[in-house]
N, C-alpha and C. Protein backbone atom coordinates (compact mmCIF):
# COMPACT_ATOMS: atom_id res chain seq x y z
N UNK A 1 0.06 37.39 1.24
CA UNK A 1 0.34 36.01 1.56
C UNK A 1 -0.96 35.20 1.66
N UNK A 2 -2.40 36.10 2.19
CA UNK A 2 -3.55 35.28 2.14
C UNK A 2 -3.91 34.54 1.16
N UNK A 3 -3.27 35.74 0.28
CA UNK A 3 -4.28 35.30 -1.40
C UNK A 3 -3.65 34.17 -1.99
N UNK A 4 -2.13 34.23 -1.54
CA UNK A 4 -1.77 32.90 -2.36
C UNK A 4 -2.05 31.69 -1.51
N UNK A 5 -1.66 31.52 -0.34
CA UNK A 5 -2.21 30.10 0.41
C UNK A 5 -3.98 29.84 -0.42
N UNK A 6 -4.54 31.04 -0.29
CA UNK A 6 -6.17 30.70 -0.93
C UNK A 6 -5.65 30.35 -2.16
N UNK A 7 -5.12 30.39 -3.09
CA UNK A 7 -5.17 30.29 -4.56
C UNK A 7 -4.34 29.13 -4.99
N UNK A 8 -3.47 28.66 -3.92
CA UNK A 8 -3.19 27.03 -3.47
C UNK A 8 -3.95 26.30 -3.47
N UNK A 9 -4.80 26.67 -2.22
CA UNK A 9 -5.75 25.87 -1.79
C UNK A 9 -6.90 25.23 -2.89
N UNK A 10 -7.35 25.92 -3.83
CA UNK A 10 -8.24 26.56 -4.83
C UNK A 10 -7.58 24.87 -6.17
N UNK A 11 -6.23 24.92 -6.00
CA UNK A 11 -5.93 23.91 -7.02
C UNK A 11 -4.92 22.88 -6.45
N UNK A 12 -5.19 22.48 -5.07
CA UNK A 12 -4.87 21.52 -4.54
C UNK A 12 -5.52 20.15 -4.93
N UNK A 13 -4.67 18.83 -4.96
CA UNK A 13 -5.83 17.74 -5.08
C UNK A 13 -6.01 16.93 -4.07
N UNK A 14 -7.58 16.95 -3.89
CA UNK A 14 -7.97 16.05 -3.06
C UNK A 14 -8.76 14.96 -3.15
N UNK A 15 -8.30 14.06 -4.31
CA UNK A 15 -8.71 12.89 -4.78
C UNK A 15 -8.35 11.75 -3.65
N UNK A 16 -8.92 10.75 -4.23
CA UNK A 16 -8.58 9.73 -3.26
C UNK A 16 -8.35 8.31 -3.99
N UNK A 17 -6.73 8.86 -4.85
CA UNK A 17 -6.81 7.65 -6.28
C UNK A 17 -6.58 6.24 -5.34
N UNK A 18 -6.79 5.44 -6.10
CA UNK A 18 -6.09 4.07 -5.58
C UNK A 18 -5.51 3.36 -7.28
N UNK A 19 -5.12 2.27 -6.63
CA UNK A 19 -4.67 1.44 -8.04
C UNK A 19 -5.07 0.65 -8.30
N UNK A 20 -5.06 0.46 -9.88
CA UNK A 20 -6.44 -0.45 -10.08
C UNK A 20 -6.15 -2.28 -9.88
N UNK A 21 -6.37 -2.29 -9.46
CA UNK A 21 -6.58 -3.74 -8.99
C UNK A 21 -6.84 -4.51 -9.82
N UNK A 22 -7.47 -4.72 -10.53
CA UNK A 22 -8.20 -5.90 -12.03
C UNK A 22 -6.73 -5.76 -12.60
N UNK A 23 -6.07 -4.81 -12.92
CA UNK A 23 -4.94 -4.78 -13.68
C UNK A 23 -3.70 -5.37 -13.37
N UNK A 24 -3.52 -5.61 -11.66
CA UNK A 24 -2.45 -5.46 -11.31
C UNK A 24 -1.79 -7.34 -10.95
N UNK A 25 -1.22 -7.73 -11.35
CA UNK A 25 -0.75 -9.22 -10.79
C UNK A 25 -0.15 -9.21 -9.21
N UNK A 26 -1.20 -9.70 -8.03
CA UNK A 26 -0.89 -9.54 -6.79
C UNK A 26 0.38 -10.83 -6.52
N UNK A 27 0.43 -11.35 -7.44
CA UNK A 27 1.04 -12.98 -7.47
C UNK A 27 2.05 -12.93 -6.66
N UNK A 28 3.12 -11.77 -6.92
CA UNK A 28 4.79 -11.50 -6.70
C UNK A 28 4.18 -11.01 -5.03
N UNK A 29 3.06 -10.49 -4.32
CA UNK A 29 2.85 -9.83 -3.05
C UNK A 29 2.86 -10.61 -2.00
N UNK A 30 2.75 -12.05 -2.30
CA UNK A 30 2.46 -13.38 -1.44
C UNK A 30 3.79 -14.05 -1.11
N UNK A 31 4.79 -13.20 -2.08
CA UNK A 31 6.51 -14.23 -1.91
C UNK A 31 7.05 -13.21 -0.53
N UNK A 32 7.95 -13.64 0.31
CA UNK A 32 8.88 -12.96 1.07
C UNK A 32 9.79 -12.31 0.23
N UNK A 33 9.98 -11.06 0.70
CA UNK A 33 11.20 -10.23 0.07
C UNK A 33 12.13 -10.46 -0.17
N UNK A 34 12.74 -12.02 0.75
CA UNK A 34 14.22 -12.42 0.89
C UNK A 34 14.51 -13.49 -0.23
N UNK A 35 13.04 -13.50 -1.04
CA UNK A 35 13.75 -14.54 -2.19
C UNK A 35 14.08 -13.30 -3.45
N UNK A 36 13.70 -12.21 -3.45
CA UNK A 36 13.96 -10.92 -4.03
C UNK A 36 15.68 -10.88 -4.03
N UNK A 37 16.31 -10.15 -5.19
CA UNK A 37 17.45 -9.49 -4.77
C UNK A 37 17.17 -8.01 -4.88
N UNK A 38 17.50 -7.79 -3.59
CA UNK A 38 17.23 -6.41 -3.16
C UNK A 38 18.36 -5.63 -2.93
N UNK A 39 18.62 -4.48 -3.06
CA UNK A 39 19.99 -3.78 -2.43
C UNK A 39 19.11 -3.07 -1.50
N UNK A 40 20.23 -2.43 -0.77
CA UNK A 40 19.52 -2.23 0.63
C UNK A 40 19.19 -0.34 0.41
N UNK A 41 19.09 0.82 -0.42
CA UNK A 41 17.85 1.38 -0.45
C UNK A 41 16.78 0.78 -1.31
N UNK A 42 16.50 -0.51 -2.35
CA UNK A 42 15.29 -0.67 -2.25
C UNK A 42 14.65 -1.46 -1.05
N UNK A 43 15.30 -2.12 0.14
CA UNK A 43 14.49 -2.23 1.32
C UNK A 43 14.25 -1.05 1.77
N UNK A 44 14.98 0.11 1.57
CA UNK A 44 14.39 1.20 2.78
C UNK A 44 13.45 1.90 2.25
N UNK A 45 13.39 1.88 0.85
CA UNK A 45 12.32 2.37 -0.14
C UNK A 45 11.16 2.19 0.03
N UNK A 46 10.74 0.70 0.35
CA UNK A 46 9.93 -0.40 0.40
C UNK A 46 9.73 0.13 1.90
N UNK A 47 10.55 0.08 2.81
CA UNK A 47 9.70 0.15 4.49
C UNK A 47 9.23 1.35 4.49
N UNK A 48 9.71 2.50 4.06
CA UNK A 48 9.11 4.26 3.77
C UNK A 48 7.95 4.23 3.42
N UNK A 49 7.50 3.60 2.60
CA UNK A 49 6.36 3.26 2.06
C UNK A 49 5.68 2.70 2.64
N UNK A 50 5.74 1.13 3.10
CA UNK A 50 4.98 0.68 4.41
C UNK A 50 4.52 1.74 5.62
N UNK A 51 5.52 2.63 6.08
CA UNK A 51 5.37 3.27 7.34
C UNK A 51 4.44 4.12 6.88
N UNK A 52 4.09 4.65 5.69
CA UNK A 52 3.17 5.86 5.71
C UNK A 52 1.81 5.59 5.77
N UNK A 53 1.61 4.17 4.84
CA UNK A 53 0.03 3.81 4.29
C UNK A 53 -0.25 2.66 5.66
N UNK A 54 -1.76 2.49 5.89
CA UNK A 54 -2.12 1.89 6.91
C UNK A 54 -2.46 0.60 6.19
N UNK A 55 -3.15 -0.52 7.47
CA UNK A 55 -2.87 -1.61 7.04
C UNK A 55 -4.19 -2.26 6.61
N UNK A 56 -4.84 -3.15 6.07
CA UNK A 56 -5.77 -3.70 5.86
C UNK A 56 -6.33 -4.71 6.53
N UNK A 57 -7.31 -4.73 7.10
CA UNK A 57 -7.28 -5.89 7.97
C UNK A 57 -8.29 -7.04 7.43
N UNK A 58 -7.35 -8.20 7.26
CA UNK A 58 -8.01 -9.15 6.44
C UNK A 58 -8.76 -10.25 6.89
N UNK A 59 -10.08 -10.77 7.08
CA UNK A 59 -10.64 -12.08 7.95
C UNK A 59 -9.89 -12.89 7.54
N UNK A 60 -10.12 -13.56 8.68
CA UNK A 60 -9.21 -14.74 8.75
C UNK A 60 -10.20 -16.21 8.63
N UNK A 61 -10.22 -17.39 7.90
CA UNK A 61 -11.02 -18.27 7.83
C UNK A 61 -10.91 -19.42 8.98
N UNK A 62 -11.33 -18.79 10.24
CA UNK A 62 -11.26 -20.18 11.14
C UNK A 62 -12.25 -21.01 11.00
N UNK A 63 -12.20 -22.17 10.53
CA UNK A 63 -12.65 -23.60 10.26
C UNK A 63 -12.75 -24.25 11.80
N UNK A 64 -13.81 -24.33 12.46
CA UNK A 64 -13.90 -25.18 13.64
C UNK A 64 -14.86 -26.74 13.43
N UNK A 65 -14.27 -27.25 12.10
CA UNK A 65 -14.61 -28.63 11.92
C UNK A 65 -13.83 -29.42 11.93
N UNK A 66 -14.34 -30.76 12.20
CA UNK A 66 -13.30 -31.70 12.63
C UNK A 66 -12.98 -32.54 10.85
N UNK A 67 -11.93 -32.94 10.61
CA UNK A 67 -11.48 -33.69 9.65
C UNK A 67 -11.52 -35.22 9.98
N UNK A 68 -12.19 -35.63 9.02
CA UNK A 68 -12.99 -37.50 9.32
C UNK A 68 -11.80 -37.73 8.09
């Protein structure tokens, strides 16, 4: 049983892909879901997915000037 967990281990991947971004149109990521027609497993599809990957945390542009 050692040898095979080792010989698992041996051709496991431990990449760290992401997706490529230059390629991808973020356009559709900025709409709410509810203008989507969705059936309800692709919402649960969609939250499964949310729940696993963490979140990004994005600055926020606070502007503390006054408008003349």
């Amino acid at each position: 049983m050692g040898l095979f967990k080792w010989l698992c281990s041996r051709f496991s991947c431990t990449s760290s892909c992401k997706f490529n971004n230059q390629m991808f149109d973020s356009s559709k990521l900025a709409l709410p879901l509810e203008e989507f027609e969705l059936k309800m497993k692709d919402v649960k599809r969609i939250l499964k997915i949310l729940n696993k990957r963490g979140t990004i945390s994005v600055p926020v542009n606070n502007c503390s000037g006054t408008i003349i």
